[in-house]
N, C-alpha and C. Protein backbone atom coordinates (compact mmCIF):
# COMPACT_ATOMS: atom_id res chain seq x y z
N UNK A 1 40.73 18.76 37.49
CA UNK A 1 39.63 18.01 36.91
C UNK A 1 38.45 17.95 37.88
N UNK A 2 38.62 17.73 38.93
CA UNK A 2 37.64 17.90 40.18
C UNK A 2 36.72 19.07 40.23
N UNK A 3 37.45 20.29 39.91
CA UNK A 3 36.77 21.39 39.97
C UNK A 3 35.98 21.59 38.77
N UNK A 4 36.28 20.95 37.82
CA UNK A 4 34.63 21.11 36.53
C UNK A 4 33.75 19.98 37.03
N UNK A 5 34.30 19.06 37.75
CA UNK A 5 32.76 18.36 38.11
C UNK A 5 32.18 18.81 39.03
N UNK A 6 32.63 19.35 39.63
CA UNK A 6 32.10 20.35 41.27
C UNK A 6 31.56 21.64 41.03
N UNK A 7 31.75 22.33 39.80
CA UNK A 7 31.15 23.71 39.47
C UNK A 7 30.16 23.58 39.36
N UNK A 8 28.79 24.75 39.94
CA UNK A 8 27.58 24.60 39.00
C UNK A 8 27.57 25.39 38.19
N UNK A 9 26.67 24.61 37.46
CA UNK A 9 25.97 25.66 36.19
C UNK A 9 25.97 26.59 36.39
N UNK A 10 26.06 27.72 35.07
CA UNK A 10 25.76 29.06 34.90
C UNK A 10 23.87 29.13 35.13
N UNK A 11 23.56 28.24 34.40
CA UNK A 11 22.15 28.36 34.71
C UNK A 11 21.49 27.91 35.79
N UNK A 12 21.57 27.08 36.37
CA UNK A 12 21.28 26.85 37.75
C UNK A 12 21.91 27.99 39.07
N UNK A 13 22.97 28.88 38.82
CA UNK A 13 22.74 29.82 39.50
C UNK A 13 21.71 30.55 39.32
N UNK A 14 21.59 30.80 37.99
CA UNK A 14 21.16 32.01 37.60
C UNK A 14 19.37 31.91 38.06
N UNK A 15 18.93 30.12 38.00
CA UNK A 15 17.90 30.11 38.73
C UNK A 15 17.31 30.28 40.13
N UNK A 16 18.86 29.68 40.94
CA UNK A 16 18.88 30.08 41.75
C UNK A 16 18.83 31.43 42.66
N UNK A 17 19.05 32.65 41.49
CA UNK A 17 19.36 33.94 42.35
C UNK A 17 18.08 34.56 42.12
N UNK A 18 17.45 33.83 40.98
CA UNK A 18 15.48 34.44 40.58
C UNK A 18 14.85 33.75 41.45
N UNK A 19 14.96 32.49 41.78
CA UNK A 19 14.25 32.37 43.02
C UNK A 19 14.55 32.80 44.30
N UNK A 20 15.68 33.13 44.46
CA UNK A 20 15.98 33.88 45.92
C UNK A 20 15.60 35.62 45.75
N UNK A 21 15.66 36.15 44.72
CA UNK A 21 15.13 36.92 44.46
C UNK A 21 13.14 37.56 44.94
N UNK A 22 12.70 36.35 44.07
CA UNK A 22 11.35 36.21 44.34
C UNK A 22 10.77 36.10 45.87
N UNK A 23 11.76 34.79 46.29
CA UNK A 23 11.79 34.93 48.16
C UNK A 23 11.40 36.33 48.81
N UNK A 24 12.64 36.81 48.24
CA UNK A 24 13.23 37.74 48.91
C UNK A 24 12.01 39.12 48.92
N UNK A 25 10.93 39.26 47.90
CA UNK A 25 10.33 40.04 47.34
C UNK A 25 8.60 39.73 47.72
N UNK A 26 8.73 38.55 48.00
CA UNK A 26 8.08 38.12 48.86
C UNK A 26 7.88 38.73 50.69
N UNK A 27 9.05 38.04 50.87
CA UNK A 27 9.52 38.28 52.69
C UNK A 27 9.19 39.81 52.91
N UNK A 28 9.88 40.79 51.42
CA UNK A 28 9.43 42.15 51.48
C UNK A 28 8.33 42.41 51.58
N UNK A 29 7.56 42.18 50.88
CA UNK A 29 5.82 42.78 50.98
C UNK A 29 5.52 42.40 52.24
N UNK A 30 5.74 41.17 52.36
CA UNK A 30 5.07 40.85 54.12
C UNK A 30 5.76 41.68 55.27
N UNK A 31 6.66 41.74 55.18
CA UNK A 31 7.36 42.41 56.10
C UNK A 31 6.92 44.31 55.91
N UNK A 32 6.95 44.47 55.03
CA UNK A 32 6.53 45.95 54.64
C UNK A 32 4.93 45.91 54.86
N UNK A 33 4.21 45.15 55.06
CA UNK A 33 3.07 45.18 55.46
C UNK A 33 2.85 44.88 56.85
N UNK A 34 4.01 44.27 57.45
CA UNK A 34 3.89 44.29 59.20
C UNK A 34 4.20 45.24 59.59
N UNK A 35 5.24 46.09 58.92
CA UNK A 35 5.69 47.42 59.43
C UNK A 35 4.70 48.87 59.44
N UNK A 36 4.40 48.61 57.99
CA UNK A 36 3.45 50.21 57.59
C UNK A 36 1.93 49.71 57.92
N UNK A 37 1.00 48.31 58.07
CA UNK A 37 -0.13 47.84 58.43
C UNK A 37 -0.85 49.24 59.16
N UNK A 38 -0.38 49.52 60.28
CA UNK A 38 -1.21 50.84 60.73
C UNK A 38 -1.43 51.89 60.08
N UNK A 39 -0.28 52.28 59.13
CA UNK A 39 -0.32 53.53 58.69
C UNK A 39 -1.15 53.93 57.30
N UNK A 40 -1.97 52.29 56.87
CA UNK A 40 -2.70 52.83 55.56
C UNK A 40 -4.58 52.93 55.56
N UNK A 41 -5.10 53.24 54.08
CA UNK A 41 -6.00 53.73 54.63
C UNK A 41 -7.08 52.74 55.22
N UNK A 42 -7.48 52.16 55.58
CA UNK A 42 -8.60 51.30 56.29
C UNK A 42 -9.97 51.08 55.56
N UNK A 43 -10.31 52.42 54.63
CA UNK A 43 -11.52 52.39 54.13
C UNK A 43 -10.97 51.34 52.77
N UNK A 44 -9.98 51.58 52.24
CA UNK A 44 -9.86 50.29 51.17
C UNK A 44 -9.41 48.91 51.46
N UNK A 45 -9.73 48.60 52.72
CA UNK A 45 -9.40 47.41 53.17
C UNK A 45 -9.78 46.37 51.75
N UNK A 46 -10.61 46.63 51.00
CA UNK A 46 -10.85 45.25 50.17
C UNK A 46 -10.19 45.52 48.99
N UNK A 47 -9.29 46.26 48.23
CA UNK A 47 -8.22 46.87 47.24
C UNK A 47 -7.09 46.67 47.74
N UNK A 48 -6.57 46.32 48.94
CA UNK A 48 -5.38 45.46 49.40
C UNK A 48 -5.09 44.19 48.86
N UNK A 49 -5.02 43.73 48.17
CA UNK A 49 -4.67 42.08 47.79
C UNK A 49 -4.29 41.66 49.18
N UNK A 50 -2.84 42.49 49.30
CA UNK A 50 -2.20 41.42 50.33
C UNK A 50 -2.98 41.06 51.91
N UNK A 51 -4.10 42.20 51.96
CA UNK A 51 -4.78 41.46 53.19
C UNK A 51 -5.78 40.22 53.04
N UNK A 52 -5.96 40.31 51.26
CA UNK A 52 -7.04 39.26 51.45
C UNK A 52 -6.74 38.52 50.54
N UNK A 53 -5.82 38.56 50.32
CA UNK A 53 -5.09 36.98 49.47
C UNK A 53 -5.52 35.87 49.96
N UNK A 54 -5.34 35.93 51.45
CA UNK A 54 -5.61 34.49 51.71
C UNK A 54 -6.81 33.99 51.68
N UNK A 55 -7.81 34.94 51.94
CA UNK A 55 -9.02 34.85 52.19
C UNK A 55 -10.09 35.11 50.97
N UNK A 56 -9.35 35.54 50.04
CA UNK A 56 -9.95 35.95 48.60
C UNK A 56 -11.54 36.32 48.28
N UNK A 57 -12.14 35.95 47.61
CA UNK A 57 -13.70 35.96 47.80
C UNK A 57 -14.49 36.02 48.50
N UNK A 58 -14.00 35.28 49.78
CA UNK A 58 -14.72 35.54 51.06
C UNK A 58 -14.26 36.62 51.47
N UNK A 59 -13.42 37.03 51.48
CA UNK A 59 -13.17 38.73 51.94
C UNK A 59 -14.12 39.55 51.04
N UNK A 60 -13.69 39.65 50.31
CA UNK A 60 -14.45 40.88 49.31
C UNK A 60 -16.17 40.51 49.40
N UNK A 61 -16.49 39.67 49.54
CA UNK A 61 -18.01 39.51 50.05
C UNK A 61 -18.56 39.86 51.04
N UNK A 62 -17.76 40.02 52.29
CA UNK A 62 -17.92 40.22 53.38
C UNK A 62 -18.45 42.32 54.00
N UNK A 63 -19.65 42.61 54.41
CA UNK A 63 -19.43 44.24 54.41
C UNK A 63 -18.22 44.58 54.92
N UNK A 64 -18.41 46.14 54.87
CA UNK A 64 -17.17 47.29 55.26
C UNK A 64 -17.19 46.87 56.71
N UNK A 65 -17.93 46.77 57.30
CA UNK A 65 -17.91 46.43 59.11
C UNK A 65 -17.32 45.09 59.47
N UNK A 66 -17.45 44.11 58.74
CA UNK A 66 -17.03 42.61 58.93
C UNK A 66 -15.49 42.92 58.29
N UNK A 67 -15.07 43.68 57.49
CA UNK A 67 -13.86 43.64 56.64
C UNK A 67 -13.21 44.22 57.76
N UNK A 68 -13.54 45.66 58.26
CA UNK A 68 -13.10 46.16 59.24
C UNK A 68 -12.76 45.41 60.65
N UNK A 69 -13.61 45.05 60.91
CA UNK A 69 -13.11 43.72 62.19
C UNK A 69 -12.07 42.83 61.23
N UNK A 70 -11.94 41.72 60.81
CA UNK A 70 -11.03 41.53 60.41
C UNK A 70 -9.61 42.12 60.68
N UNK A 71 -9.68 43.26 59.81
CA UNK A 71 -8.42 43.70 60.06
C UNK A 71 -8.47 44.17 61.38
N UNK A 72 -9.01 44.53 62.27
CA UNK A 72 -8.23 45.29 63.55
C UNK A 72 -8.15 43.89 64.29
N UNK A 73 -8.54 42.47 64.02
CA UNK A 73 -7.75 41.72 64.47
C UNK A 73 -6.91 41.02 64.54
N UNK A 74 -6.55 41.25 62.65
CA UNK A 74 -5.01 40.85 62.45
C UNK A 74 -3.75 41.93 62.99
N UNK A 75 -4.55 43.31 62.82
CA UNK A 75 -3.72 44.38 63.07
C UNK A 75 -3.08 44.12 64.81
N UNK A 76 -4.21 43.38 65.42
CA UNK A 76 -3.97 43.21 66.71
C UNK A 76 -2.80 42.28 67.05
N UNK A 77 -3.23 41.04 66.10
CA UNK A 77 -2.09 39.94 66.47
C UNK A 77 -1.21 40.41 65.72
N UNK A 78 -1.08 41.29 64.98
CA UNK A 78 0.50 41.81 64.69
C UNK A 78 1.31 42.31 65.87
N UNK A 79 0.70 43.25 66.39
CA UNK A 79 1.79 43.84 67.44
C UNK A 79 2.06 43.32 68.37
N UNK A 80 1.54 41.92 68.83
CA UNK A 80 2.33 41.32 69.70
C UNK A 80 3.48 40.09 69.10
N UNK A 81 3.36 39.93 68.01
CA UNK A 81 4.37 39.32 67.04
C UNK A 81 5.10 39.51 66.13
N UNK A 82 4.70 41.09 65.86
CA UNK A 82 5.33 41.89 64.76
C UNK A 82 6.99 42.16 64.83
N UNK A 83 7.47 42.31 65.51
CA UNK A 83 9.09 42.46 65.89
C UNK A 83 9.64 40.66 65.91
N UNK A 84 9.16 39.53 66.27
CA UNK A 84 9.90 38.82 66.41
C UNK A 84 9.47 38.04 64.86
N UNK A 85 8.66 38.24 64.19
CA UNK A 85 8.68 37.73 62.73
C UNK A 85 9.61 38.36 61.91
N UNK A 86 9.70 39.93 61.83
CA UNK A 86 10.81 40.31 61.27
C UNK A 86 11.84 40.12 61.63
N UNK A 87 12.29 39.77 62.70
CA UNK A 87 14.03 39.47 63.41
C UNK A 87 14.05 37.90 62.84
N UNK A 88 12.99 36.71 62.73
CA UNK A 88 13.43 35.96 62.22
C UNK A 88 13.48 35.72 60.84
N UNK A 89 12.46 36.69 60.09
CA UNK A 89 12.60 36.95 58.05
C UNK A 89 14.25 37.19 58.36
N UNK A 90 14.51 38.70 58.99
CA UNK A 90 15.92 38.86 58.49
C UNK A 90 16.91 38.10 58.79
N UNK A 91 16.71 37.20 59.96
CA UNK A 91 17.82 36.27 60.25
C UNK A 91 17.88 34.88 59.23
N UNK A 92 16.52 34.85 58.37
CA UNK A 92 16.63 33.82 57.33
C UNK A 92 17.22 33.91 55.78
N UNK A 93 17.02 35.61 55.52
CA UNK A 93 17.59 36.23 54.44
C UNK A 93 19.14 36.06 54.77
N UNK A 94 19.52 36.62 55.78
CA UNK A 94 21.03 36.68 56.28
C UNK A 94 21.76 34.63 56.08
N UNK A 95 20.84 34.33 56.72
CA UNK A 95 21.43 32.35 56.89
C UNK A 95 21.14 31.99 55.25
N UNK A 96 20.44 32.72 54.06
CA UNK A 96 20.28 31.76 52.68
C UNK A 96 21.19 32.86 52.65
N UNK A 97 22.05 33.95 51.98
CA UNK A 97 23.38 34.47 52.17
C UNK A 97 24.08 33.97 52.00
N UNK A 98 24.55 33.74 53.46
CA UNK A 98 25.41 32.87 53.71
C UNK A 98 25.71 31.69 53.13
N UNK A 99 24.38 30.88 52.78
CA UNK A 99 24.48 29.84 52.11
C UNK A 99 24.79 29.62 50.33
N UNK A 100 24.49 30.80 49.97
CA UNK A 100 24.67 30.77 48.28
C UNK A 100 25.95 31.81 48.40
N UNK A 101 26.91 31.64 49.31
CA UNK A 101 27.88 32.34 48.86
C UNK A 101 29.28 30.84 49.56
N UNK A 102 28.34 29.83 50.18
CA UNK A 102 29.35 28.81 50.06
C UNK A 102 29.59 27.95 48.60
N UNK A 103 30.40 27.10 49.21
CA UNK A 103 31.35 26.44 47.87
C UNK A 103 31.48 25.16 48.55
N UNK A 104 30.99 24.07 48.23
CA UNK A 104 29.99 23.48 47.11
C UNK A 104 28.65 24.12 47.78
N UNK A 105 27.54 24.50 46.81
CA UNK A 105 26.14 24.84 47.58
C UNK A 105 25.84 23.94 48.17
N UNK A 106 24.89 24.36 49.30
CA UNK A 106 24.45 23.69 49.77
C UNK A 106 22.48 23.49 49.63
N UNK A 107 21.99 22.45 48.70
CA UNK A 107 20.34 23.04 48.21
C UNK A 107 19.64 22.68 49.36
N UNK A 108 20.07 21.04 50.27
CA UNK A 108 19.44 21.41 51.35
C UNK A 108 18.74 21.91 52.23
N UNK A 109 20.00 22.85 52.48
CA UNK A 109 19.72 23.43 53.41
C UNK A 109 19.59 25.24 52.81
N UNK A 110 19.69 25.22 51.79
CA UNK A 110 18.68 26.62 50.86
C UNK A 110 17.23 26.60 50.83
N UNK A 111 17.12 25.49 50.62
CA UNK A 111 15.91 24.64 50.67
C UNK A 111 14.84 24.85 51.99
N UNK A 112 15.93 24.35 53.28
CA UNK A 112 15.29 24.24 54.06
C UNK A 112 15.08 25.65 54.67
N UNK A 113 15.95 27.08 54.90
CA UNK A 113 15.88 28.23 54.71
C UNK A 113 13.97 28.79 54.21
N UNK A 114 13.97 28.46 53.03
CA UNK A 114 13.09 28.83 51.73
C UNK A 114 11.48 28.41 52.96
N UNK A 115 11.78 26.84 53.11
CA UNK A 115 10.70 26.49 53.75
C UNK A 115 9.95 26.89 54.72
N UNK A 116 11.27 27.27 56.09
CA UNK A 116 11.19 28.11 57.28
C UNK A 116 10.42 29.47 56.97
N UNK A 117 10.54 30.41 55.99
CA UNK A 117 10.40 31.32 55.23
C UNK A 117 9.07 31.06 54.96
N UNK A 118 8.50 30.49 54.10
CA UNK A 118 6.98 29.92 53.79
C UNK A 118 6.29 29.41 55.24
N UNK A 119 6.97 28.73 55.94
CA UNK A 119 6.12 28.57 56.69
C UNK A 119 5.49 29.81 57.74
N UNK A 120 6.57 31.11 57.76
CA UNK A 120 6.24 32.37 58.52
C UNK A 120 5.07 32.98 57.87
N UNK A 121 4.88 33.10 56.13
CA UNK A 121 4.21 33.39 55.37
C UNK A 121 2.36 32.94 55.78
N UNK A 122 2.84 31.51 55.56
CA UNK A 122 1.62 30.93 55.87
C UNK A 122 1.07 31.05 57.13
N UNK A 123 1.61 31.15 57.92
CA UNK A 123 0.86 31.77 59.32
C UNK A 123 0.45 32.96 59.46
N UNK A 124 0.45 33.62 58.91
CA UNK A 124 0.03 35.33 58.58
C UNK A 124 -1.27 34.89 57.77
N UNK A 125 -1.33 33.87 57.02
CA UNK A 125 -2.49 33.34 55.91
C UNK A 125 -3.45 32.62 56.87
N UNK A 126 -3.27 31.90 57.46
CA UNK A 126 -3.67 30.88 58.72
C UNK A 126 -4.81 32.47 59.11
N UNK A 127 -3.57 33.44 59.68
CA UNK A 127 -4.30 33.93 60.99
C UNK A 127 -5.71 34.37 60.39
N UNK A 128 -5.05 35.03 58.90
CA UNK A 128 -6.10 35.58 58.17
C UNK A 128 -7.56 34.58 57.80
N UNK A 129 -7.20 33.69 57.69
CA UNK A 129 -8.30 32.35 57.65
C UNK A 129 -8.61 32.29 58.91
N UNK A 130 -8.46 32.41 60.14
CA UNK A 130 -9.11 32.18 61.51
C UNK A 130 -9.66 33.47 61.81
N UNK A 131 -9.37 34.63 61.68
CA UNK A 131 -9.93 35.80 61.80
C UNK A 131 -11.24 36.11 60.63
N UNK A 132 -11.77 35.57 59.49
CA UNK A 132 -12.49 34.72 58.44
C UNK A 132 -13.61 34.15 59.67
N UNK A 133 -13.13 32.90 59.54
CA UNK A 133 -13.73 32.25 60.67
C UNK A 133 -14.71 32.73 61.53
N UNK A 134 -13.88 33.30 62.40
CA UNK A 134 -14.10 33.79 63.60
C UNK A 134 -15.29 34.77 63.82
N UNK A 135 -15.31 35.71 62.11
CA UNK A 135 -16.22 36.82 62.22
C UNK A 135 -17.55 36.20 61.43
N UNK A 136 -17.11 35.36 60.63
CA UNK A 136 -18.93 34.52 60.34
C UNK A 136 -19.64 33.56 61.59
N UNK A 137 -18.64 33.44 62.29
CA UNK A 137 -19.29 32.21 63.49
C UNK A 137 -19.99 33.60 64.37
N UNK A 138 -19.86 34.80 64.11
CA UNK A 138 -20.30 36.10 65.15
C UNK A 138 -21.33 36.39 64.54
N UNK A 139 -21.48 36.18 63.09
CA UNK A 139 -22.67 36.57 62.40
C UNK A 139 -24.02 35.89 63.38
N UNK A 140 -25.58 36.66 62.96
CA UNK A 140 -26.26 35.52 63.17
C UNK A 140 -27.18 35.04 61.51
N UNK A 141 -27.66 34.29 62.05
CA UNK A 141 -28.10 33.63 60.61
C UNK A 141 -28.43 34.26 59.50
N UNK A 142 -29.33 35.51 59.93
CA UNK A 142 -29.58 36.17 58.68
C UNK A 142 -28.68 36.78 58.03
N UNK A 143 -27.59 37.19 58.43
CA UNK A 143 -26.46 38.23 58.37
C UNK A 143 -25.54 36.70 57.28
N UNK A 144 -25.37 35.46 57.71
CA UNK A 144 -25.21 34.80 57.26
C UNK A 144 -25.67 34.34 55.96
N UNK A 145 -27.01 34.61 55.65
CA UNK A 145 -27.85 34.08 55.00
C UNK A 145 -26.90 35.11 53.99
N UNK A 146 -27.32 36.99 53.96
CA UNK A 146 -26.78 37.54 53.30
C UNK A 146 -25.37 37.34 52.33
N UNK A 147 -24.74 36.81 53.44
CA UNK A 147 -23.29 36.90 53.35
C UNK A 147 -23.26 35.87 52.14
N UNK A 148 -23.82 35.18 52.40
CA UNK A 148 -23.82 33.58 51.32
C UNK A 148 -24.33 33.50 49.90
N UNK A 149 -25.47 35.18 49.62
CA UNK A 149 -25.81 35.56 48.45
C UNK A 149 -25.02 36.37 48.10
N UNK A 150 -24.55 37.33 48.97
CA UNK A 150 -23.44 38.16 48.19
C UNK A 150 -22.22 37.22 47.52
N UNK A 151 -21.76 36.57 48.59
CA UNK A 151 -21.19 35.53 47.82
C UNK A 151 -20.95 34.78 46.77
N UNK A 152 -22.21 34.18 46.55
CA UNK A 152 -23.07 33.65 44.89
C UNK A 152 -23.11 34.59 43.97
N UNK A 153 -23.04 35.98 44.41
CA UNK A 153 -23.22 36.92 43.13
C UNK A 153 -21.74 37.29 42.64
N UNK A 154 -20.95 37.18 43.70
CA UNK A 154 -19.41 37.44 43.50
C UNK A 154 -18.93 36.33 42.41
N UNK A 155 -19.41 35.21 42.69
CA UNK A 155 -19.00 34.43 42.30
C UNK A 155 -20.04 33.99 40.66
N UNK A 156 -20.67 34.71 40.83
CA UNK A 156 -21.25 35.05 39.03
C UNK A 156 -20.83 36.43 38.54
N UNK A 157 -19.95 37.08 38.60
CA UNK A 157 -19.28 37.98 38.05
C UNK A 157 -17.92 37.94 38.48
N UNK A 158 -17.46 36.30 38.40
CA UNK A 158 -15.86 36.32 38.22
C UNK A 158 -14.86 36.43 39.84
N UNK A 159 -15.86 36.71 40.35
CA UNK A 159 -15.11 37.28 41.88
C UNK A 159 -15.25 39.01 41.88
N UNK A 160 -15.07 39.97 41.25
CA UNK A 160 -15.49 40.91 41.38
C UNK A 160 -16.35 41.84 42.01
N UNK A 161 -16.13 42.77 43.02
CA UNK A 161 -17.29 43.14 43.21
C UNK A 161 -17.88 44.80 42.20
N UNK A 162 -18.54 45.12 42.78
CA UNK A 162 -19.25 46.36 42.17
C UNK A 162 -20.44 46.30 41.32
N UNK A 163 -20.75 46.96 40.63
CA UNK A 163 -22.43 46.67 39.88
C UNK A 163 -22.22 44.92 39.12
N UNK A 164 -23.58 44.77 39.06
CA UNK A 164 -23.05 43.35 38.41
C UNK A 164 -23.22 43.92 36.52
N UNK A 165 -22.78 42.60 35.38
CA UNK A 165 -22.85 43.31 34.46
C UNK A 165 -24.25 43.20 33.84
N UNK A 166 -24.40 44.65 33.15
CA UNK A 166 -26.31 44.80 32.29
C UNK A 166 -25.79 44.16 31.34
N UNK A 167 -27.06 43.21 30.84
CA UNK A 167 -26.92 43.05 29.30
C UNK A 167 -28.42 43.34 28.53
């Protein structure tokens, strides 16, 4: 009798393995983007989502030369952190494992896994927001001034860049 009150759901696994899934598909892109980061092309720096997710609109507003800095200074703080973010993604994939293959689950500490996980995420987002930063505070005003109409126009055609629309 113990053991039907102690089972979980069919469906609460099953949520459980789409969100570890999603994690998991997650941790991939980032991680597949710390790994191959050097090896793609540079001129589409702004057709990457994943470099400018974090930075969204303000990226794509920004010229090919400001986009370009950017990345060679995330590209930079990758390689001195690039090996020990992936040793700890995979050591977090390996520890939630472990954990959805115990009996009773434990959400806790799945939970707390998930979080550790997001929080590696978000520092890759961070850096990308300080490297943001960093290259408008280099601007000088006029370059600024620009930056702040391209901006306004991005932001009257949806975020988009390229011709604006004729009517």
């Amino acid at each position: 009798m113990d053991d039907a009150k102690t089972r979980t759901p069919k469906r609460v696994k099953v949520a459980l393995a789409i969100s570890l899934a999603i994690n998991v598909l997650v941790v991939g892109v980032i991680v597949g983007a710390v790994l191959h980061g050097g090896n793609r092309d540079r001129s589409s720096f702004d057709k990457r989502g994943g470099d400018t997710a974090a930075i969204g609109i303000y990226g794509r507003a920004l010229e090919k030369p400001d986009r370009r800095a950017i990345g060679q200074r995330l590209r930079d703080g990758r390689a001195t952190r690039g090996q020990e973010i992936r040793a700890e993604l995979g050591e977090m994939v390996r520890e939630a494992s472990d954990l959805l293959k115990q009996t009773p689950f434990d959400k806790g500490a799945f939970s707390d896994v998930l979080l550790r996980q997001q929080g590696l995420i978000k520092g890759r987002s961070d850096a990308m927001q300080d490297a943001l930063v960093e290259q408008i505070a280099a601007m000088s005003p006029e370059q600024r001034a620009e930056y702040a109409e391209r901006l306004e126009e991005l932001l009257e055609r949806g975020g988009r860049r390229g011709k604006p629309d004729r009517e």
